[in-house]
C-alpha atoms as a PDB file:
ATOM      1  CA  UNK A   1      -0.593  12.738 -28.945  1.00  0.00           C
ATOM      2  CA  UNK A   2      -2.078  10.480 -26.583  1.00  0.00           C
ATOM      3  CA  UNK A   3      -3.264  12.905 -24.130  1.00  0.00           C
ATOM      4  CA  UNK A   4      -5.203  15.203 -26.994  1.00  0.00           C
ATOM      5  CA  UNK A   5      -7.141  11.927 -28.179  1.00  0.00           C
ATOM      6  CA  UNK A   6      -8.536  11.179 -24.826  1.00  0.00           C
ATOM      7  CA  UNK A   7      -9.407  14.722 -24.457  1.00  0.00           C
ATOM      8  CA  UNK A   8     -11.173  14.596 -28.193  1.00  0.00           C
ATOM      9  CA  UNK A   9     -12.623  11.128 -27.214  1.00  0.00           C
ATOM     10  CA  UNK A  10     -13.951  12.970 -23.913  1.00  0.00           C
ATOM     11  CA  UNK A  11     -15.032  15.736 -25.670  1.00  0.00           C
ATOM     12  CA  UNK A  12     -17.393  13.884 -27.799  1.00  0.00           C
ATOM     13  CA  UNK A  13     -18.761  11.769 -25.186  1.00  0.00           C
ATOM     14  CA  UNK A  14     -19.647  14.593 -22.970  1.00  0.00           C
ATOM     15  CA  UNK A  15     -22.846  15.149 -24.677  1.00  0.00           C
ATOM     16  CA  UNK A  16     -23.720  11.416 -23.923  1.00  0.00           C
ATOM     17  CA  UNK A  17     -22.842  11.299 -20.453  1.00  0.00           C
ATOM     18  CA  UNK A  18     -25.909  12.979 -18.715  1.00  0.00           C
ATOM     19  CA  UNK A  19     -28.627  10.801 -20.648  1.00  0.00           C
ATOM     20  CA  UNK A  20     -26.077   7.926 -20.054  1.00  0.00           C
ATOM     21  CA  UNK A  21     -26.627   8.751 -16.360  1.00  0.00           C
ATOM     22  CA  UNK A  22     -30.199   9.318 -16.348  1.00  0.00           C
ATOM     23  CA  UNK A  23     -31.174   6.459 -18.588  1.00  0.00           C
ATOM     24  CA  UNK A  24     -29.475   4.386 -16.003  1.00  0.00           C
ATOM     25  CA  UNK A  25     -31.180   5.551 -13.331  1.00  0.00           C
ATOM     26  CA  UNK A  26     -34.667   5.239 -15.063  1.00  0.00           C
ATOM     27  CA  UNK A  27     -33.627   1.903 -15.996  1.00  0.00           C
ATOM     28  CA  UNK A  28     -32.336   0.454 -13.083  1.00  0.00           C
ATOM     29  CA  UNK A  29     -34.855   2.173 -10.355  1.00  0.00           C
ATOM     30  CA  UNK A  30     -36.365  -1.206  -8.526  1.00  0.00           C
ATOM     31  CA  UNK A  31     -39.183   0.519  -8.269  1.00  0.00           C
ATOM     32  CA  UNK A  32     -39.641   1.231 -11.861  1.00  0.00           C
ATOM     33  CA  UNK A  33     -41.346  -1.945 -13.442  1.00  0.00           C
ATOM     34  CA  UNK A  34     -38.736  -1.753 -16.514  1.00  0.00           C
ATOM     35  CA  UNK A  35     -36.136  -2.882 -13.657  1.00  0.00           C
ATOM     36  CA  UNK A  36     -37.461  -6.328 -13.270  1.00  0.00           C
ATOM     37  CA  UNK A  37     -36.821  -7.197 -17.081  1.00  0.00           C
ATOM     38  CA  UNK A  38     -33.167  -8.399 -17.248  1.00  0.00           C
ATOM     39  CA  UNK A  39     -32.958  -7.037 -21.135  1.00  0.00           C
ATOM     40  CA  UNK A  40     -33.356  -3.837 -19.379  1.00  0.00           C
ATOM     41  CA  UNK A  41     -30.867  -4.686 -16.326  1.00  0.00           C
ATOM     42  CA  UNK A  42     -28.133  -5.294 -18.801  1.00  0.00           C
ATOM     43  CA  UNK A  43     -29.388  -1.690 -20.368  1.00  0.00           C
ATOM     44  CA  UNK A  44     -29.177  -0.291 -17.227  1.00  0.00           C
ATOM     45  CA  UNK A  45     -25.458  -1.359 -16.549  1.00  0.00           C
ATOM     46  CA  UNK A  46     -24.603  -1.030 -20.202  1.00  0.00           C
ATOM     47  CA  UNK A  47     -25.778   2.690 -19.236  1.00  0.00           C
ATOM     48  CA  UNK A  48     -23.566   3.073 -16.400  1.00  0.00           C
ATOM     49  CA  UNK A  49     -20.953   1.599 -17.913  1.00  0.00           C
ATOM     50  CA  UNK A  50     -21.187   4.348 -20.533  1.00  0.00           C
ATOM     51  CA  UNK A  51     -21.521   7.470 -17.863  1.00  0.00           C
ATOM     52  CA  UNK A  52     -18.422   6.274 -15.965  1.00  0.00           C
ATOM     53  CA  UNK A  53     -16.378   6.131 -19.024  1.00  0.00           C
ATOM     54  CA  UNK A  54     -17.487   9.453 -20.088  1.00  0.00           C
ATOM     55  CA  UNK A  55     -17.493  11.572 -16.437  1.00  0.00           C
ATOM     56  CA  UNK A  56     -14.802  13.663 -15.323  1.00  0.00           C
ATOM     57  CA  UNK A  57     -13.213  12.143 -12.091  1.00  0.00           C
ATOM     58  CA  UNK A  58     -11.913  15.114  -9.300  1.00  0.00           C
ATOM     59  CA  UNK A  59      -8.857  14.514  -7.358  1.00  0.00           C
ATOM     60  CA  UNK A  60      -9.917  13.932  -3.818  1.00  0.00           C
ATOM     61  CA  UNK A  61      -8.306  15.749  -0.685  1.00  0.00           C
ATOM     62  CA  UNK A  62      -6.129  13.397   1.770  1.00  0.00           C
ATOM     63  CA  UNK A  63      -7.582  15.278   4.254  1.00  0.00           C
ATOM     64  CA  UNK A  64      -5.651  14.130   7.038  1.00  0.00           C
ATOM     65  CA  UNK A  65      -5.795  17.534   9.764  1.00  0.00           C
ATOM     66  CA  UNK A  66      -5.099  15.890  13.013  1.00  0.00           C
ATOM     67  CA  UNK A  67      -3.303  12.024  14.202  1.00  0.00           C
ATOM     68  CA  UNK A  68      -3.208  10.735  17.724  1.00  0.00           C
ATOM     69  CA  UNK A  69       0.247   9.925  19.727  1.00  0.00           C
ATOM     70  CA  UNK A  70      -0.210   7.973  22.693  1.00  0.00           C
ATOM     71  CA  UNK A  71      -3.128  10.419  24.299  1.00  0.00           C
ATOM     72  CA  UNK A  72      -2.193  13.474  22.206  1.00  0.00           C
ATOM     73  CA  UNK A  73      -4.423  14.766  19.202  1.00  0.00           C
ATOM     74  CA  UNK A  74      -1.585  16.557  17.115  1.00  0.00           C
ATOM     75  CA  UNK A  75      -2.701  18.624  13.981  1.00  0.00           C
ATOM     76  CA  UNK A  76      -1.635  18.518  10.502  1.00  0.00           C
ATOM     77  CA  UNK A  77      -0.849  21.236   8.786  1.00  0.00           C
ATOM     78  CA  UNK A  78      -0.418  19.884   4.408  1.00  0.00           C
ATOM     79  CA  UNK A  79       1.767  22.448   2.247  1.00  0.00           C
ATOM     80  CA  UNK A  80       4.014  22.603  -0.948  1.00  0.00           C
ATOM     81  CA  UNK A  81       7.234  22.228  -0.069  1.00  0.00           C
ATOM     82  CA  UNK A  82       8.557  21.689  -3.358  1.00  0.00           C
ATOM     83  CA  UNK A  83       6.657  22.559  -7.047  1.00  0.00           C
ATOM     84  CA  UNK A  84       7.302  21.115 -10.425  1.00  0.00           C
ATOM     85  CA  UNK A  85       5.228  21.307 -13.363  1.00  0.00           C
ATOM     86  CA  UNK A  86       3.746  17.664 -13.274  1.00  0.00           C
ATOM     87  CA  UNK A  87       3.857  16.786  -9.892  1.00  0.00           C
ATOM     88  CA  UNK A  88       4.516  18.240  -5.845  1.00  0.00           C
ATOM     89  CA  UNK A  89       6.276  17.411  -3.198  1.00  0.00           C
ATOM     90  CA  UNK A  90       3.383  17.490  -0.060  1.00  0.00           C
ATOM     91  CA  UNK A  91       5.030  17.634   3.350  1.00  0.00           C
ATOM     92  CA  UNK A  92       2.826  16.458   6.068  1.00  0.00           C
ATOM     93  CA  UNK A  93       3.869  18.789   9.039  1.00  0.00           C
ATOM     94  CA  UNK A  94       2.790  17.858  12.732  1.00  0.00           C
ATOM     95  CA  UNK A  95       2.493  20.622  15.404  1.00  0.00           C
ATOM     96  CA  UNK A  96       1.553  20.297  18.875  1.00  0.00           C
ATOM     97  CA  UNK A  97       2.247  21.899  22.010  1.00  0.00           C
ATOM     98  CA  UNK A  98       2.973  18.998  24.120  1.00  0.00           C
ATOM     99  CA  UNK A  99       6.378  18.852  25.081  1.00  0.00           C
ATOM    100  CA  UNK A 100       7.225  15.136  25.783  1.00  0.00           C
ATOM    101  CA  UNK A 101       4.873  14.365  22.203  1.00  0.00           C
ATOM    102  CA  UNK A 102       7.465  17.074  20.439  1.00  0.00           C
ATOM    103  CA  UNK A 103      10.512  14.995  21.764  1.00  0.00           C
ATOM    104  CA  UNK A 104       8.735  12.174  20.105  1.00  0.00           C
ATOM    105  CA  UNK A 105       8.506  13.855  17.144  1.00  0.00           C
ATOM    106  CA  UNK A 106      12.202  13.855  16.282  1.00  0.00           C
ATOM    107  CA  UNK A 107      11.496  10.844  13.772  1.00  0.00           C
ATOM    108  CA  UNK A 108      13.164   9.499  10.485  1.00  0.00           C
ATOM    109  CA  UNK A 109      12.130  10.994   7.011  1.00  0.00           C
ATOM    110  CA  UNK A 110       9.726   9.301   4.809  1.00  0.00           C
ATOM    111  CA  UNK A 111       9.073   9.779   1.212  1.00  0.00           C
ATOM    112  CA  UNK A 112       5.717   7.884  -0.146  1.00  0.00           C
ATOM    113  CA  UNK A 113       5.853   8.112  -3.817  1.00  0.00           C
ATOM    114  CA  UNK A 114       2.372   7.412  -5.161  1.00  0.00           C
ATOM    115  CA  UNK A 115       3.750   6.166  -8.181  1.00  0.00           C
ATOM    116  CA  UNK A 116       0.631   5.422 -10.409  1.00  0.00           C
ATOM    117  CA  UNK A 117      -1.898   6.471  -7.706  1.00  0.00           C
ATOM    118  CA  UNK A 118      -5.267   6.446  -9.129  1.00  0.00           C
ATOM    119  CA  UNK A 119      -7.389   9.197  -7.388  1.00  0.00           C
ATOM    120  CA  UNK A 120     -10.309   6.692  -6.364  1.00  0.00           C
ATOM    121  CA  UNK A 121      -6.972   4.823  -4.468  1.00  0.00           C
ATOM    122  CA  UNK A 122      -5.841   7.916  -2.566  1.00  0.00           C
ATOM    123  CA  UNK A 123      -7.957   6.928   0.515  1.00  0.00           C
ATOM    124  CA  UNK A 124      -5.528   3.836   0.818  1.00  0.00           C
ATOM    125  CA  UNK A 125      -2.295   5.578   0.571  1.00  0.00           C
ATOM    126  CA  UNK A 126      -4.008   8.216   3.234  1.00  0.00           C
ATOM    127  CA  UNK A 127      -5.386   5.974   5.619  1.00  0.00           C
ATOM    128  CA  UNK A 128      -1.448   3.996   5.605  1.00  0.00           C
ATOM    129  CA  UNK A 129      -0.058   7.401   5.863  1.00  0.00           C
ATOM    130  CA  UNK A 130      -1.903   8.332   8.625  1.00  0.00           C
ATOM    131  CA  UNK A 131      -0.654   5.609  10.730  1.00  0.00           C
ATOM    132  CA  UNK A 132       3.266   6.876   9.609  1.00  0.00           C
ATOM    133  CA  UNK A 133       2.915  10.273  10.753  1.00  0.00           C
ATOM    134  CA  UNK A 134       2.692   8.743  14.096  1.00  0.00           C
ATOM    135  CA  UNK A 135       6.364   7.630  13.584  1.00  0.00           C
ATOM    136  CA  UNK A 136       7.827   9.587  10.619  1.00  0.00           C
ATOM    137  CA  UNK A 137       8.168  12.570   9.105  1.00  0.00           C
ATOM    138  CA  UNK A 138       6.079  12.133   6.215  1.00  0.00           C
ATOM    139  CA  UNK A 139       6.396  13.558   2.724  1.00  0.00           C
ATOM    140  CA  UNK A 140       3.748  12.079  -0.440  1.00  0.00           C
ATOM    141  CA  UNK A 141       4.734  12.979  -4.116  1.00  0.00           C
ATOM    142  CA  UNK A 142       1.279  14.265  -5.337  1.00  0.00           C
ATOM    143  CA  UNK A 143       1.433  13.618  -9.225  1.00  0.00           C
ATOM    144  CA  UNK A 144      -0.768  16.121 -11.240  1.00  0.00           C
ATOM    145  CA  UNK A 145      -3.320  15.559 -14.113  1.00  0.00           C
ATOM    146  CA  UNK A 146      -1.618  15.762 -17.408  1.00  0.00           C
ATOM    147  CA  UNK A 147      -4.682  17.618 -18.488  1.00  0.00           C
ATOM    148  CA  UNK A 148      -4.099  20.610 -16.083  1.00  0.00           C
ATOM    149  CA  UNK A 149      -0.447  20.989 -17.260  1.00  0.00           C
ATOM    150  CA  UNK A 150       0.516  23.584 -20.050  1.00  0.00           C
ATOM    151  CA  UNK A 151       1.458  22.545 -23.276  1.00  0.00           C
ATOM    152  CA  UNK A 152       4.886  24.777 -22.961  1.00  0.00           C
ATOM    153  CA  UNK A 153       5.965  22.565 -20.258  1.00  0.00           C
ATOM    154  CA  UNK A 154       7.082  19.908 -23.027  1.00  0.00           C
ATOM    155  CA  UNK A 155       6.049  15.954 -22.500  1.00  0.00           C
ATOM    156  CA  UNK A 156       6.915  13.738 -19.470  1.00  0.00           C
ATOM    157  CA  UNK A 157       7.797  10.467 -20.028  1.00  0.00           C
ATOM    158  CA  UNK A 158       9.757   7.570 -17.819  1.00  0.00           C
ATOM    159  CA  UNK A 159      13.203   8.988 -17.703  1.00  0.00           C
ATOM    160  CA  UNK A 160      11.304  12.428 -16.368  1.00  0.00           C
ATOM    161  CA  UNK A 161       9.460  10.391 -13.552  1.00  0.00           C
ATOM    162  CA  UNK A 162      12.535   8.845 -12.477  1.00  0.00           C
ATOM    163  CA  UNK A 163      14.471  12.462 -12.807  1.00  0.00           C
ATOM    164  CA  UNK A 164      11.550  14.095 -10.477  1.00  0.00           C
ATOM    165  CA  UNK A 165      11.866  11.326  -7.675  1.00  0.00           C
ATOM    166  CA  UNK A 166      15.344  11.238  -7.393  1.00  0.00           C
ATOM    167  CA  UNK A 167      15.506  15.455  -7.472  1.00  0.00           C
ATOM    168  CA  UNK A 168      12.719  14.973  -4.667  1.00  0.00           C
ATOM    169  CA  UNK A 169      14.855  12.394  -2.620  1.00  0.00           C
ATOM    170  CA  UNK A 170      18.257  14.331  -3.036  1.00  0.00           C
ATOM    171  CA  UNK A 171      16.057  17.282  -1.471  1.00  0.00           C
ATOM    172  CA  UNK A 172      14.965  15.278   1.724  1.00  0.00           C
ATOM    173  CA  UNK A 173      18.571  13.519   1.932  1.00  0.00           C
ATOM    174  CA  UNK A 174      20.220  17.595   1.950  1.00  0.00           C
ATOM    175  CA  UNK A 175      17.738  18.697   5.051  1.00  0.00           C
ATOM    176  CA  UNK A 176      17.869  15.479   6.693  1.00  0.00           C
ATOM    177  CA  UNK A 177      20.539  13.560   5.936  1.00  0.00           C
ATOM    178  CA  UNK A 178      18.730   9.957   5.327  1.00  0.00           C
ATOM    179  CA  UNK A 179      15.234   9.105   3.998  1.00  0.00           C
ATOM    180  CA  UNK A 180      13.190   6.361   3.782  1.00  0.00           C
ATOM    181  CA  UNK A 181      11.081   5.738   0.133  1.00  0.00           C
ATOM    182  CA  UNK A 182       8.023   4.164   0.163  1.00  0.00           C
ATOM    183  CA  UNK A 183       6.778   3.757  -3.622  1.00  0.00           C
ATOM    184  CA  UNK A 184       3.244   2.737  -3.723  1.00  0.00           C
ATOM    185  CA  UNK A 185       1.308   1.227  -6.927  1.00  0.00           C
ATOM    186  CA  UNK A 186      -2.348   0.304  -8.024  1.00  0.00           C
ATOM    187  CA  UNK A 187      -1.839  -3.216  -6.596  1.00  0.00           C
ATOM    188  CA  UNK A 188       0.072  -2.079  -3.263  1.00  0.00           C
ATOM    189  CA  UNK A 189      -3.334   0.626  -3.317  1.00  0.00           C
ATOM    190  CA  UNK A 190      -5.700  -2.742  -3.244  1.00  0.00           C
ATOM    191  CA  UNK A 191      -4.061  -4.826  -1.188  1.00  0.00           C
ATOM    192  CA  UNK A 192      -4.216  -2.113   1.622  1.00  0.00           C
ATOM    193  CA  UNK A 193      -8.066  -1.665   1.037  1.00  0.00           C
ATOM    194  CA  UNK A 194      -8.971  -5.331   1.190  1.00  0.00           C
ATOM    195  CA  UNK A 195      -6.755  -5.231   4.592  1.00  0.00           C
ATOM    196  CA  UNK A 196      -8.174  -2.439   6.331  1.00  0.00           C
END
């Protein structure tokens, strides 16, 4: 029920969005003489305020292709290893041709669940994975957009996010035998940006 009022709510808005955006533009242009009136500065963000509530976000890419080990560039190859109807299980894989840096590679399992990852925080949870793919093999729960999924796939509430971790954990555990978790929220997401 939730889900279809947002989508009404964005529905009606989208109309509003591209004069929110251009009105703020016109408004807040410091080269536009309306700019130096503060009645029309707080128009301006009042504007902006309205286009960011109303525009569609995209999910970005981690794009992470290649890591460095010692003095080795190794690429990164990102695929589905496992697929469920509200969220994927991303595997990380590293490939190189080095022989000492594959040796190295033999490393413990790591899960990072990006449990309420918003999208403009996925350049955090990137950046910190980067720097465990140098030591781990690294797997990322990639959480889909409850828009995108079909109605016939029924709701998802806590109990189902709780079933899909521990069904992606048990999977890990049976090919590796251990795994670490890593579960990352919106805080964990903002601490990491104001430290790198």
């Amino acid at each position: 029920m939730l889900y279809q009022l947002y989508e009404t709510q964005r529905s009606l808005m989208e109309p509003f969005v591209d004069f929110a955006k251009a009105s703020s533009k016109v408004l807040g242009n410091p080269k536009s003489p309306f700019s130096q009136n503060p009645i029309m500065q707080r128009m301006s963000a009042g504007y902006d305020l309205m286009y960011r509530l109303g525009k569609d976000y995209l999910k970005p890419e981690f794009g992470i292709n290649t890591v460095e080990m010692g003095d080795v560039e190794i690429s990164i190859n990102e695929r589905i290893e496992m697929s469920k109807p509200f969220c994927d299980l991303i595997r990380f894989k590293r490939f190189t041709d080095d022989v000492a840096t594959l040796q190295k590679t033999q490393r413990p399992t790591c899960s990072i669940d990006c449990c309420a990852a918003v999208w403009p925080l996925r350049h955090a949870v990137a950046r910190h994975q980067c720097t465990m793919l140098k030591d781990h093999k690294v797997y990322i729960t990639d959480w889909k957009n409850a828009r995108t999924v079909p109605l016939t796939e029924g709701e998802f509430h806590l109990h189902d996010y709780a079933n899909y971790v521990q069904e992606f954990i048990r999977h890990l555990q049976a090919q590796y035998g251990n795994c670490h978790v890593m579960s990352v929220s919106n805080p964990l997401c903002q601490y990491w940006q104001q430290c790198h």
